[in-house]
C-alpha atoms as a PDB file:
ATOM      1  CA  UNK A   1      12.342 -11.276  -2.992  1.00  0.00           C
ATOM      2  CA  UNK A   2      11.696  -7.869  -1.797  1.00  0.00           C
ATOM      3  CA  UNK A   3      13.250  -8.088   1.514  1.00  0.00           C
ATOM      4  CA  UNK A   4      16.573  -9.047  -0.085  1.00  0.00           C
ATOM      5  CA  UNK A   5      16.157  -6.373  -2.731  1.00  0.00           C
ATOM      6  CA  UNK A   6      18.449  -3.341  -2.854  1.00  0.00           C
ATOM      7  CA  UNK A   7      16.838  -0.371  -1.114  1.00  0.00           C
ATOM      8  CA  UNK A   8      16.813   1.665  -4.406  1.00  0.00           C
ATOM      9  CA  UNK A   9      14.098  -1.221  -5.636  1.00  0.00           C
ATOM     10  CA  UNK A  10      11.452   0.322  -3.513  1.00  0.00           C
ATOM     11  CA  UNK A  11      11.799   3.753  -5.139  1.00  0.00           C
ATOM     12  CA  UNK A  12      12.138   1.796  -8.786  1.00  0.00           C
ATOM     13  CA  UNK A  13       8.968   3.098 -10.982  1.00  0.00           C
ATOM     14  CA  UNK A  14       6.561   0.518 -11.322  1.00  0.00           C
ATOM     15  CA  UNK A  15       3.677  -0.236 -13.831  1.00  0.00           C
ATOM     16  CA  UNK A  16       1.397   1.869 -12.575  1.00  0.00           C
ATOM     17  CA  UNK A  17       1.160   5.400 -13.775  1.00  0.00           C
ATOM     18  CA  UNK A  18       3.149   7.717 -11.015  1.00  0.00           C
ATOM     19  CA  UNK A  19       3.656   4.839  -8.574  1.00  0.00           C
ATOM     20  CA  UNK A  20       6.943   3.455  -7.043  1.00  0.00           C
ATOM     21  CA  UNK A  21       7.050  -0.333  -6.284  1.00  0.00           C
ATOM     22  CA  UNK A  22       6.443   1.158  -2.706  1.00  0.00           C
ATOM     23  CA  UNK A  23       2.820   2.968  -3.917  1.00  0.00           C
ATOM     24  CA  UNK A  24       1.627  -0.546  -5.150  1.00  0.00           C
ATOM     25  CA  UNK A  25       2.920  -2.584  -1.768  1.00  0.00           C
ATOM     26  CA  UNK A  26       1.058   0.313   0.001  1.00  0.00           C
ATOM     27  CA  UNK A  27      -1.620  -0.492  -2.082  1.00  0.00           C
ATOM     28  CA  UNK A  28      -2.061  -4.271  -2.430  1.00  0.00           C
ATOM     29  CA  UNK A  29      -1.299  -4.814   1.319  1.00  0.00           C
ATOM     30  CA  UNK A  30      -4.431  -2.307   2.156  1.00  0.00           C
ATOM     31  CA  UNK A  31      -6.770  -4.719   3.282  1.00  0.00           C
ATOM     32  CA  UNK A  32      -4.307  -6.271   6.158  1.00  0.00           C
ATOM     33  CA  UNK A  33      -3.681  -2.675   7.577  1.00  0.00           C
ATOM     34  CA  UNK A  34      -7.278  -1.236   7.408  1.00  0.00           C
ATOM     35  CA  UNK A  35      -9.538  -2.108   9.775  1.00  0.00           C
ATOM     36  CA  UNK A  36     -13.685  -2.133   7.851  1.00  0.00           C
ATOM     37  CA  UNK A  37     -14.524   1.266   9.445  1.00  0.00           C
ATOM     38  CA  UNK A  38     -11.183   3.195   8.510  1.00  0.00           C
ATOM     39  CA  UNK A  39     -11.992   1.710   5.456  1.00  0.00           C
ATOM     40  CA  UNK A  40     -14.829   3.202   5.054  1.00  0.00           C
ATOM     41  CA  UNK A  41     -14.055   6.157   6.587  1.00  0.00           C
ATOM     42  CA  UNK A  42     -11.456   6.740   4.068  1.00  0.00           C
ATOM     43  CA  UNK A  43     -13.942   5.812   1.144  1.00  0.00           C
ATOM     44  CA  UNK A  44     -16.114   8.153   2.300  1.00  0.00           C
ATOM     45  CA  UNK A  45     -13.319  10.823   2.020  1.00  0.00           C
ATOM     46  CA  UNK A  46     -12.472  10.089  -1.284  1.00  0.00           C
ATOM     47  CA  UNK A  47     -16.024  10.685  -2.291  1.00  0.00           C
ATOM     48  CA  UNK A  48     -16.196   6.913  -2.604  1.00  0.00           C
ATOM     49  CA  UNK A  49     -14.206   6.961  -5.780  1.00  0.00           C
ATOM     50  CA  UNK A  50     -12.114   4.025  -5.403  1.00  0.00           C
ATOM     51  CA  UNK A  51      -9.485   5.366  -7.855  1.00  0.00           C
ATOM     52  CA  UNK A  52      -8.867   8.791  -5.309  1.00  0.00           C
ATOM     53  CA  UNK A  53      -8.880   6.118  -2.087  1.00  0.00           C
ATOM     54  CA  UNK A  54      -6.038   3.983  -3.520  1.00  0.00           C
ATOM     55  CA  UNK A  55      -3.985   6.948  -4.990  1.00  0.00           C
ATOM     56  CA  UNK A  56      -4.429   8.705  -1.207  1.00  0.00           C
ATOM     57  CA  UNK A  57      -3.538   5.837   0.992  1.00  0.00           C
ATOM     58  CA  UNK A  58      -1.021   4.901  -1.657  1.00  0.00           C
ATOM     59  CA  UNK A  59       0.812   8.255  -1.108  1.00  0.00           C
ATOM     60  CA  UNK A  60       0.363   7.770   2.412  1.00  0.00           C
ATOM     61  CA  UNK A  61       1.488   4.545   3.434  1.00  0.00           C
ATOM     62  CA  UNK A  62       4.433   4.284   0.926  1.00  0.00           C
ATOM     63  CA  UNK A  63       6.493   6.282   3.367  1.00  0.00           C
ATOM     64  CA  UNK A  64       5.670   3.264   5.523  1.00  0.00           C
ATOM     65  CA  UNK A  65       9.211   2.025   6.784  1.00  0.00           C
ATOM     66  CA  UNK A  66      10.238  -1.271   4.576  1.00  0.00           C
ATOM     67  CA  UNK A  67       9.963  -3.290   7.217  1.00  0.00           C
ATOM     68  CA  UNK A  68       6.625  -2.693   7.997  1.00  0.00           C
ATOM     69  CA  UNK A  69       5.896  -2.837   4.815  1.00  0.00           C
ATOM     70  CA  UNK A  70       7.555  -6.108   4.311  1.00  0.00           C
ATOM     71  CA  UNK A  71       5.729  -7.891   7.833  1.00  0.00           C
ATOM     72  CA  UNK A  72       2.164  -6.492   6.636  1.00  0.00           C
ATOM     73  CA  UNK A  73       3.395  -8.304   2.914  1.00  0.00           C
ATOM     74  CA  UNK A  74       3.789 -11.267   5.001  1.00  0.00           C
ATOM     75  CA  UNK A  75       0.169 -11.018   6.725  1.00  0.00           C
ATOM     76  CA  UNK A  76      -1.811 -14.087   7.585  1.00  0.00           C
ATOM     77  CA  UNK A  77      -4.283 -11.870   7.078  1.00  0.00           C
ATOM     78  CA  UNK A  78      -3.626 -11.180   3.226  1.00  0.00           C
ATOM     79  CA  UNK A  79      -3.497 -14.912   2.895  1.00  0.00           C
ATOM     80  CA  UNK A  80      -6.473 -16.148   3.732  1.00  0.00           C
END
């Protein structure tokens, strides 16, 4: 559905206070593009405040081009 969405969907607000639908694909795909020790690298950064971490790689990897976006969607990795 998102592939075949216009481009302005990505930059659409979504539910989630300050977050484009690109924030929360940054977010939810997460786990496929961090490896356990950036993970916990990035934790550690954040103070390990969970909240900070997701708002932070959010902002981050929303300026992820779409199509990367869109392959690490598609993840065997996020499926399992």
């Amino acid at each position: 559905m998102l592939a075949a969405a216009p481009a302005e969907t990505w930059d659409a607000p979504s539910l989630c206070e300050n977050w484009q639908v690109r924030h929360v694909i940054a977010h939810v795909t997460m786990p496929a593009r961090l490896a356990p020790a950036q993970f916990d690298a990035e934790m550690a950064a954040s103070g390990e405040d969970f909240t900070v971490l997701s708002d932070t790689i959010a902002a981050r990897d929303a300026s992820l081009p779409v199509s990367d976006q869109l392959d690490v969607l598609r993840s065997r990795s996020l499926h399992e």
